[in-house]
N, C-alpha and C. Protein backbone atom coordinates (compact mmCIF):
# COMPACT_ATOMS: atom_id res chain seq x y z
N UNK A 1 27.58 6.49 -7.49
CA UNK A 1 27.85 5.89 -8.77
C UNK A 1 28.93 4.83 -8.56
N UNK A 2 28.87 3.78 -9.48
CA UNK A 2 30.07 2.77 -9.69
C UNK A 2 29.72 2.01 -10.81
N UNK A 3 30.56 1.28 -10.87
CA UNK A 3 31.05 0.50 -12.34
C UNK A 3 31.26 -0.65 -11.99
N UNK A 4 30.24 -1.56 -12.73
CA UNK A 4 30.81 -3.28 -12.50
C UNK A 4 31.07 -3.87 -13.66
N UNK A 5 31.88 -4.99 -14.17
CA UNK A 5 31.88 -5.48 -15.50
C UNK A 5 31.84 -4.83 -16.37
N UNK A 6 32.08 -3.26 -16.27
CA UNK A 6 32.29 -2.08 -17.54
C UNK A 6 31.37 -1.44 -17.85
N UNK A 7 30.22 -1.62 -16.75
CA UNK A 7 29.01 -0.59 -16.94
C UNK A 7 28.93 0.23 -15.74
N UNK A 8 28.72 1.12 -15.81
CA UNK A 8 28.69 2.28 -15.21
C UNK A 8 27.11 2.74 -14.30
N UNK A 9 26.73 2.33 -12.97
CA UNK A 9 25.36 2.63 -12.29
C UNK A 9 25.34 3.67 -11.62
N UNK A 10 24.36 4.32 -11.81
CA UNK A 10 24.25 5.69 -11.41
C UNK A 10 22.65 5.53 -10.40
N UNK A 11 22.78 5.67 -9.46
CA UNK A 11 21.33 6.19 -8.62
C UNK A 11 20.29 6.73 -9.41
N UNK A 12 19.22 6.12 -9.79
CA UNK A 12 17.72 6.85 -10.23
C UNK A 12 16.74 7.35 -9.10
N UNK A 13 16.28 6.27 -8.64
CA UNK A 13 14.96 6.68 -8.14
C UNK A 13 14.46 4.87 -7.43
N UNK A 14 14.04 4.91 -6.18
CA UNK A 14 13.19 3.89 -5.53
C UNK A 14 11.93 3.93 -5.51
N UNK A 15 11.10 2.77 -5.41
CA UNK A 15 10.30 1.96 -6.47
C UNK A 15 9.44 1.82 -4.84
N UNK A 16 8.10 1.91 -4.49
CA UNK A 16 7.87 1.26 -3.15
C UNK A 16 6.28 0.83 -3.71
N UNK A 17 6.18 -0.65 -3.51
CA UNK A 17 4.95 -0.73 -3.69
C UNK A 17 4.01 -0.57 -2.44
N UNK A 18 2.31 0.19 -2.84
CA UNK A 18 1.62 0.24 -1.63
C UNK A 18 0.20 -0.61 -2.18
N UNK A 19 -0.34 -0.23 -1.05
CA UNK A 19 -2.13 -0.46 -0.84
C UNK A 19 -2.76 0.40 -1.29
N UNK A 20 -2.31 1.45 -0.55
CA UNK A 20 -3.20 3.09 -0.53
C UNK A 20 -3.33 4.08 -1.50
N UNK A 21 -4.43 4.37 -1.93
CA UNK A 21 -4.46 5.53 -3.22
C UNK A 21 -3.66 6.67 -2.83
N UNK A 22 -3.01 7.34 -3.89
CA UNK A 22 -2.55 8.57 -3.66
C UNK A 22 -3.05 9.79 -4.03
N UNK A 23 -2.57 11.10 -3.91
CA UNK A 23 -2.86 12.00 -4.70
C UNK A 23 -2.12 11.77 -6.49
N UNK A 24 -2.42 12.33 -7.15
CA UNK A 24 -1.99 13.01 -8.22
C UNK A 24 -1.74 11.53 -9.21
N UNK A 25 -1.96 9.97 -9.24
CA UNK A 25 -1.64 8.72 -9.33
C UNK A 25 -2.21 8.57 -10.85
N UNK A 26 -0.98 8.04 -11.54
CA UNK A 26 -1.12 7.97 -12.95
C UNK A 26 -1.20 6.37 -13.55
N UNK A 27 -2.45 6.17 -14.37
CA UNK A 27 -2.80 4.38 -14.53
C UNK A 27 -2.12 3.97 -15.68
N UNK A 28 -1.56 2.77 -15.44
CA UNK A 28 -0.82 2.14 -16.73
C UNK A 28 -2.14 0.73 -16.68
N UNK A 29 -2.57 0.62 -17.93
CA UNK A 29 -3.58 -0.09 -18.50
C UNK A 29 -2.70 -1.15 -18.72
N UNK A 30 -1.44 -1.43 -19.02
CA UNK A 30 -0.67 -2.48 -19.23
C UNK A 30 -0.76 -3.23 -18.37
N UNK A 31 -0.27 -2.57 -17.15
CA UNK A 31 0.12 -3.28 -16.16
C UNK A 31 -0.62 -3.05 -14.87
N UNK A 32 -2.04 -2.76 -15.01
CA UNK A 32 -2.93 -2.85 -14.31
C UNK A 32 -2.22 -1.89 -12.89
N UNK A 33 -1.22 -1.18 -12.51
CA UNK A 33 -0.50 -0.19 -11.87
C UNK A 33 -1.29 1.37 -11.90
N UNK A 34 -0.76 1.96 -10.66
CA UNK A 34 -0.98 3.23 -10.45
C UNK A 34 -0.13 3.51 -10.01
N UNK A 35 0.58 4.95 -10.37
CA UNK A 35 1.83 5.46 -10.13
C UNK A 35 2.10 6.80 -9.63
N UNK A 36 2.81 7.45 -8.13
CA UNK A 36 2.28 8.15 -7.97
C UNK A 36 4.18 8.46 -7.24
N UNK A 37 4.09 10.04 -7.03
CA UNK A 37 5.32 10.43 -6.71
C UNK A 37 5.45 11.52 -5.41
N UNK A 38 6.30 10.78 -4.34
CA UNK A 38 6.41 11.11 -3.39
C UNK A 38 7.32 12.85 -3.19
N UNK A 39 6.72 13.18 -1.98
CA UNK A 39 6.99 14.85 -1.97
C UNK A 39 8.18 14.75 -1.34
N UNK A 40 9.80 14.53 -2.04
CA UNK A 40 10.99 14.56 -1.27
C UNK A 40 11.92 15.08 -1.99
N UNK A 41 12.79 15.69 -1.55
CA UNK A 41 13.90 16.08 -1.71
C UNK A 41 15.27 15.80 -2.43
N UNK A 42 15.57 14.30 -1.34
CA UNK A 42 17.01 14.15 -1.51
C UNK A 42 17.28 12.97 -2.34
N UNK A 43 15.56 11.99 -2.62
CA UNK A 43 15.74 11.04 -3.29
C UNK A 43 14.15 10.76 -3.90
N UNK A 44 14.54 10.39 -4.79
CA UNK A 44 13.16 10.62 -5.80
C UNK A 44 12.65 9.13 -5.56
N UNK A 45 11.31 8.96 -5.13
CA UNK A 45 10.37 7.64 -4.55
C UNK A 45 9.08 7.93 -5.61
N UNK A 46 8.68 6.92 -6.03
CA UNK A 46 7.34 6.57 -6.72
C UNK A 46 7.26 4.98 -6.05
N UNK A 47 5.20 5.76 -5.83
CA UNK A 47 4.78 4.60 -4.75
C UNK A 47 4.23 4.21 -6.28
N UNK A 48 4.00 2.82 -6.07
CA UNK A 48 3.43 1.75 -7.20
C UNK A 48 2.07 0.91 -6.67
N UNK A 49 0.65 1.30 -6.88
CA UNK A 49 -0.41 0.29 -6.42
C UNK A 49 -0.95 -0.50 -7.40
N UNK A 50 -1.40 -1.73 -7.32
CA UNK A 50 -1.31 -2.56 -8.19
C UNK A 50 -2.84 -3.18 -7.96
N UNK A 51 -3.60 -2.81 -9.25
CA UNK A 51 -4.81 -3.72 -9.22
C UNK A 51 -4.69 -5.31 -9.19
N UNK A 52 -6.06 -6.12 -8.72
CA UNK A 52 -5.53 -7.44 -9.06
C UNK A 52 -5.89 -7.79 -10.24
N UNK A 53 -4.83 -9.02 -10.73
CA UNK A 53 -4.76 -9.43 -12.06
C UNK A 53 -3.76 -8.32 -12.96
N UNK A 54 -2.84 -7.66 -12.28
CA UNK A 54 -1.55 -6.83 -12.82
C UNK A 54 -0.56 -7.82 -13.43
N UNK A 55 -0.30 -8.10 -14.58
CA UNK A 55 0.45 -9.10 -15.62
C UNK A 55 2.25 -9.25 -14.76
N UNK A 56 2.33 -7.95 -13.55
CA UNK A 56 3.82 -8.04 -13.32
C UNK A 56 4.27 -8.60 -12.61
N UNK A 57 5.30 -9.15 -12.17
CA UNK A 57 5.85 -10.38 -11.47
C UNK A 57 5.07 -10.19 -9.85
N UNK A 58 5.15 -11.18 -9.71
CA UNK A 58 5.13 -10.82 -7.75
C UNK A 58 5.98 -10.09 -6.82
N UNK A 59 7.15 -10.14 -7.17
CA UNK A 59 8.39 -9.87 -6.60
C UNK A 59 8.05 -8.67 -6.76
N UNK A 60 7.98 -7.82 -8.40
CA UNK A 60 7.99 -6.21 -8.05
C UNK A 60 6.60 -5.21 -7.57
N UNK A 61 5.36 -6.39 -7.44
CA UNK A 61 4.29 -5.99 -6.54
C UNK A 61 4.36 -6.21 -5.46
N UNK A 62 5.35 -6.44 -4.81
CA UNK A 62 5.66 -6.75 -2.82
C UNK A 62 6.67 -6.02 -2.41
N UNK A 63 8.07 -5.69 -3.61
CA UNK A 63 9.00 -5.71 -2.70
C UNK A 63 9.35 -4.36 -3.15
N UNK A 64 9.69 -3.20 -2.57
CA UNK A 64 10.49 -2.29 -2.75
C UNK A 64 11.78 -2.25 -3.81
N UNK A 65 11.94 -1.55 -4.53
CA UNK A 65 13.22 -1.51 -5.52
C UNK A 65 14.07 -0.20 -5.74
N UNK A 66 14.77 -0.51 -6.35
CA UNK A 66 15.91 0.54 -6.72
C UNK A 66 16.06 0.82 -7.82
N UNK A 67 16.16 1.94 -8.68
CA UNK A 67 16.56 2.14 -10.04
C UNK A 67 18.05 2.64 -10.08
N UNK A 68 18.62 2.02 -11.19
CA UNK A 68 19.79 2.66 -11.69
C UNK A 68 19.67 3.16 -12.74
N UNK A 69 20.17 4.25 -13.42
CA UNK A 69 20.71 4.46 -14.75
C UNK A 69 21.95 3.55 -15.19
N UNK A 70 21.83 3.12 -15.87
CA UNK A 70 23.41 2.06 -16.62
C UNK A 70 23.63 2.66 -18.27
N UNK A 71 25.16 2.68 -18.11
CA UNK A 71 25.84 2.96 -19.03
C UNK A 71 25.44 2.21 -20.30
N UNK A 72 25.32 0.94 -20.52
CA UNK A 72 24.88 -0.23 -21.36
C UNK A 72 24.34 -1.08 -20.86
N UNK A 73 22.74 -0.96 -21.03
CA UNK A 73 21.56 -1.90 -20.52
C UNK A 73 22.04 -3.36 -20.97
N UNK A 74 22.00 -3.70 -22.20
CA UNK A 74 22.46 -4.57 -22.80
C UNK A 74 23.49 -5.42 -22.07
N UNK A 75 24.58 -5.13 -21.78
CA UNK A 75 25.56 -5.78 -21.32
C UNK A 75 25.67 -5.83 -19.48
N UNK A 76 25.02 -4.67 -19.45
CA UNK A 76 24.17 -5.07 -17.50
C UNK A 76 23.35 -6.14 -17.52
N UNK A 77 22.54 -6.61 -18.63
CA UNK A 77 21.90 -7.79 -18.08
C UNK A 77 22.44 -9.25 -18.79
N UNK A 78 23.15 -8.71 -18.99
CA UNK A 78 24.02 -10.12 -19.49
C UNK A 78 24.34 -11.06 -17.96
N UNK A 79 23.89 -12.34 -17.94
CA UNK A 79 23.76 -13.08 -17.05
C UNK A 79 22.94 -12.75 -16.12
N UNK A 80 21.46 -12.45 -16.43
CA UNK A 80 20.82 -11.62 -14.64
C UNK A 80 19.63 -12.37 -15.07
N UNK A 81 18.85 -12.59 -13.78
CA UNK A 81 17.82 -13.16 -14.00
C UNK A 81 16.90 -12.21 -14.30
N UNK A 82 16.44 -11.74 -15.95
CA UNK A 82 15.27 -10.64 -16.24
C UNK A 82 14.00 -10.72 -16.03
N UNK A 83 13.45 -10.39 -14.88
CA UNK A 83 11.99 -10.11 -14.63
C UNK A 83 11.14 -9.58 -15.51
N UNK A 84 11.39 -8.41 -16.40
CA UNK A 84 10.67 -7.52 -17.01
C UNK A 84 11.63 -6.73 -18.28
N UNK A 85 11.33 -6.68 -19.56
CA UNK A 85 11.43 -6.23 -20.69
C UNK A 85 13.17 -6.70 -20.78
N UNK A 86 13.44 -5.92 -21.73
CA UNK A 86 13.83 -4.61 -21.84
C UNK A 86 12.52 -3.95 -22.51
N UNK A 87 12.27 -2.75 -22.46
CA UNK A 87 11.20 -2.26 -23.03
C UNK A 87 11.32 -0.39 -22.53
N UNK A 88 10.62 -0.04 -23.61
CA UNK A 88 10.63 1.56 -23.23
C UNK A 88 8.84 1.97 -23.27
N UNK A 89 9.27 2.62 -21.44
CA UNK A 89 7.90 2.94 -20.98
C UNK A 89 7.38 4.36 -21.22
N UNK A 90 8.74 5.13 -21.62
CA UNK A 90 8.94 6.29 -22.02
C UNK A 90 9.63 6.65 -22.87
N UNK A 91 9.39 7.66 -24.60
CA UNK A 91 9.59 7.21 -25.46
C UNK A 91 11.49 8.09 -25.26
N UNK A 92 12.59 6.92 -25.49
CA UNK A 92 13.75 7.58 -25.12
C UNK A 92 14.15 7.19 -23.90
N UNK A 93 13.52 6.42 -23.21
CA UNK A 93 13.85 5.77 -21.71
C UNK A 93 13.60 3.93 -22.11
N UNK A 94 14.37 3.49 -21.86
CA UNK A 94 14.66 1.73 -21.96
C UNK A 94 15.06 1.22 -20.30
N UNK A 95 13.83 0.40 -20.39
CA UNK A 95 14.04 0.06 -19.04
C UNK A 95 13.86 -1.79 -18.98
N UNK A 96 14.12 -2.28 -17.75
CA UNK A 96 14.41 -3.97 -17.78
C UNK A 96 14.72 -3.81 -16.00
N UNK A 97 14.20 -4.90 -15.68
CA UNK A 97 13.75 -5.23 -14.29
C UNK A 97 14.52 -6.69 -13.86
N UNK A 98 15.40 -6.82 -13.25
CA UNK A 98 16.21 -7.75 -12.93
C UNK A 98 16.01 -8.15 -11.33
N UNK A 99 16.20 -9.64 -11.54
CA UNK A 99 16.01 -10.16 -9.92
C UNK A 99 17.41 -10.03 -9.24
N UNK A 100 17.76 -9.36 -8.68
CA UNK A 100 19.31 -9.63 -7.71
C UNK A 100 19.23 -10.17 -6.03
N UNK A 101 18.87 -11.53 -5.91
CA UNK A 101 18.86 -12.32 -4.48
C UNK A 101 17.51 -12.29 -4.74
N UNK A 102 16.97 -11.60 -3.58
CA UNK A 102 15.46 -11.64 -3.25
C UNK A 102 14.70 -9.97 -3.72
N UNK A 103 15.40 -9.19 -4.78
CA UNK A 103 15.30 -8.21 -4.61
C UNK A 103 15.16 -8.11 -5.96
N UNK A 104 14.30 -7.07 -6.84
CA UNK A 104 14.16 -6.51 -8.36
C UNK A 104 14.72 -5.06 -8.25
N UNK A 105 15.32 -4.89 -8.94
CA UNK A 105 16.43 -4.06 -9.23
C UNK A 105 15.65 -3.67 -11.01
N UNK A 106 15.96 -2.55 -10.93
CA UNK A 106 15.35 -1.86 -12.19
C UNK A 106 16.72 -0.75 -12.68
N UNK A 107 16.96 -1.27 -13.66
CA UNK A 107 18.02 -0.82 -14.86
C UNK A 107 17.45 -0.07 -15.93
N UNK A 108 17.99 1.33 -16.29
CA UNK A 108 17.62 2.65 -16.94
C UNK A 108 18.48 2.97 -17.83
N UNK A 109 18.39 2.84 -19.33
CA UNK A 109 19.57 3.00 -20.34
C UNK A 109 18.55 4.42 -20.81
N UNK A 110 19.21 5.87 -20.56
CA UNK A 110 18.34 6.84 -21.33
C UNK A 110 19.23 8.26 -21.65
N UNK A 111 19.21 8.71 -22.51
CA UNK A 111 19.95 9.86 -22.80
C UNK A 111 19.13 11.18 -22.34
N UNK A 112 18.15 11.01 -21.92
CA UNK A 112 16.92 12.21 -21.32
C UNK A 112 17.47 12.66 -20.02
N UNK A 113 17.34 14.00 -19.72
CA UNK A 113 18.11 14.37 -18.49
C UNK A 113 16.83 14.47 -17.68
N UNK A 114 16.94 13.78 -16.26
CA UNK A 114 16.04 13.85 -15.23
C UNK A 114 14.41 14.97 -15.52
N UNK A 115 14.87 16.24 -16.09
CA UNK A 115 13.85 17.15 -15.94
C UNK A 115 13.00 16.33 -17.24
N UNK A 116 13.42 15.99 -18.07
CA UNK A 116 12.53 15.32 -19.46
C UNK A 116 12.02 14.16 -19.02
N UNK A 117 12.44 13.37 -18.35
CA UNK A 117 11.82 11.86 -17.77
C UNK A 117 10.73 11.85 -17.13
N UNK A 118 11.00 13.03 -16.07
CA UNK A 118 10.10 13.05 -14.57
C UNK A 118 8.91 13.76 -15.34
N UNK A 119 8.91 14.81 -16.90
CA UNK A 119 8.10 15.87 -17.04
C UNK A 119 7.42 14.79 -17.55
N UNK A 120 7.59 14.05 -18.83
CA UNK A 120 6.64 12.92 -19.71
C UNK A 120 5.76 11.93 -18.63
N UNK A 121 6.82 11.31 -17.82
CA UNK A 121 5.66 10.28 -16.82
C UNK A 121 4.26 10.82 -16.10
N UNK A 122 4.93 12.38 -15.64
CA UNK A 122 3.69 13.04 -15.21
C UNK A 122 2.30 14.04 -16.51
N UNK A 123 3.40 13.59 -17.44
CA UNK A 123 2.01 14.59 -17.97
C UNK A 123 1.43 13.19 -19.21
N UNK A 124 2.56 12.21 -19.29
CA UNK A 124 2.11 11.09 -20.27
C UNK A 124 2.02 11.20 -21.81
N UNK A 125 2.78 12.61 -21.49
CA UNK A 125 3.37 13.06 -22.94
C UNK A 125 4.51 12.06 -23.40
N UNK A 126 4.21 11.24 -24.37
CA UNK A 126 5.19 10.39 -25.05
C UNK A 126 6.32 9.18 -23.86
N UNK A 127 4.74 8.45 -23.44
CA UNK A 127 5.17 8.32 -22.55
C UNK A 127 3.87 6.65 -22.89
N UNK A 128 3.93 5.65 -23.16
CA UNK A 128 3.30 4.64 -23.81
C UNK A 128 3.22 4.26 -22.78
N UNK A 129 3.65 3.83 -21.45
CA UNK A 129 3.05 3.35 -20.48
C UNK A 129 1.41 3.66 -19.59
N UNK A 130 1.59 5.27 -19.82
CA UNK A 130 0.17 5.87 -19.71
C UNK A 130 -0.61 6.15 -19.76
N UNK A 131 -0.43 5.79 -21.44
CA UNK A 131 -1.37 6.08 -22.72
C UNK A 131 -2.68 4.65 -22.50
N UNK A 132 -4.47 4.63 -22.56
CA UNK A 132 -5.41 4.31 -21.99
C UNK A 132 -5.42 3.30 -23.14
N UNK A 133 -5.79 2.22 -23.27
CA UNK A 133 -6.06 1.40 -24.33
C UNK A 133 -7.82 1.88 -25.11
């Protein structure tokens, strides 16, 4: 954890985009994505595969990322170059995708404790990113 400019980042979870289907891989119709969650321990990984014609930047279909939790989304992206939303993919989770150098960095404003986040994405309970058009 640390604090820059009065917001407070906390370690979430890394972001890895692939090729390869997974087991258990959940489709966001939005964003033409499949989302799928790696069997680890000490740090929580979701691989990201991306159909073509996926509406999301290039940058976060190539490059590996990082999530933070932040104290105040709002004032974390004050001056950042925003790739993606702010927007909530999960209902109670606000999320926004920022370019830092050559790298997208994904910022997490949510009062849901880890076990409520991780349970909705996988079951797509109240969870609008998952939900099928």
């Amino acid at each position: 954890m640390f604090k820059r400019a009065g917001v407070t980042y906390e370690f979430h979870h890394m972001g890895i985009p692939t090729e390869e289907p997974r087991a258990g891989e959940r489709y966001s119709a939005q964003f033409r994505m499949y989302t799928s969650d790696a069997d680890c321990e000490l740090v929580r990984v979701q691989y990201h595969r991306f159909e073509a014609g996926s509406t999301l930047p290039e940058l976060m279909r190539t490059v590996p990322h990082a999530a933070f939790k932040v104290s105040d989304l709002a004032k974390a992206l004050e001056g950042q170059a925003v790739l993606l939303g702010p927007y909530e993919p999960i209902d109670g989770f606000r999320v926004a995708v920022i370019r830092d150098g050559e790298v997208p960095v994904e910022l997490i404003e949510t009062a849901l404790t880890d076990e409520q986040v991780w349970s909705r994405a996988k079951s797509g309970i109240r969870a609008s990113i998952y939900r099928q058009a």
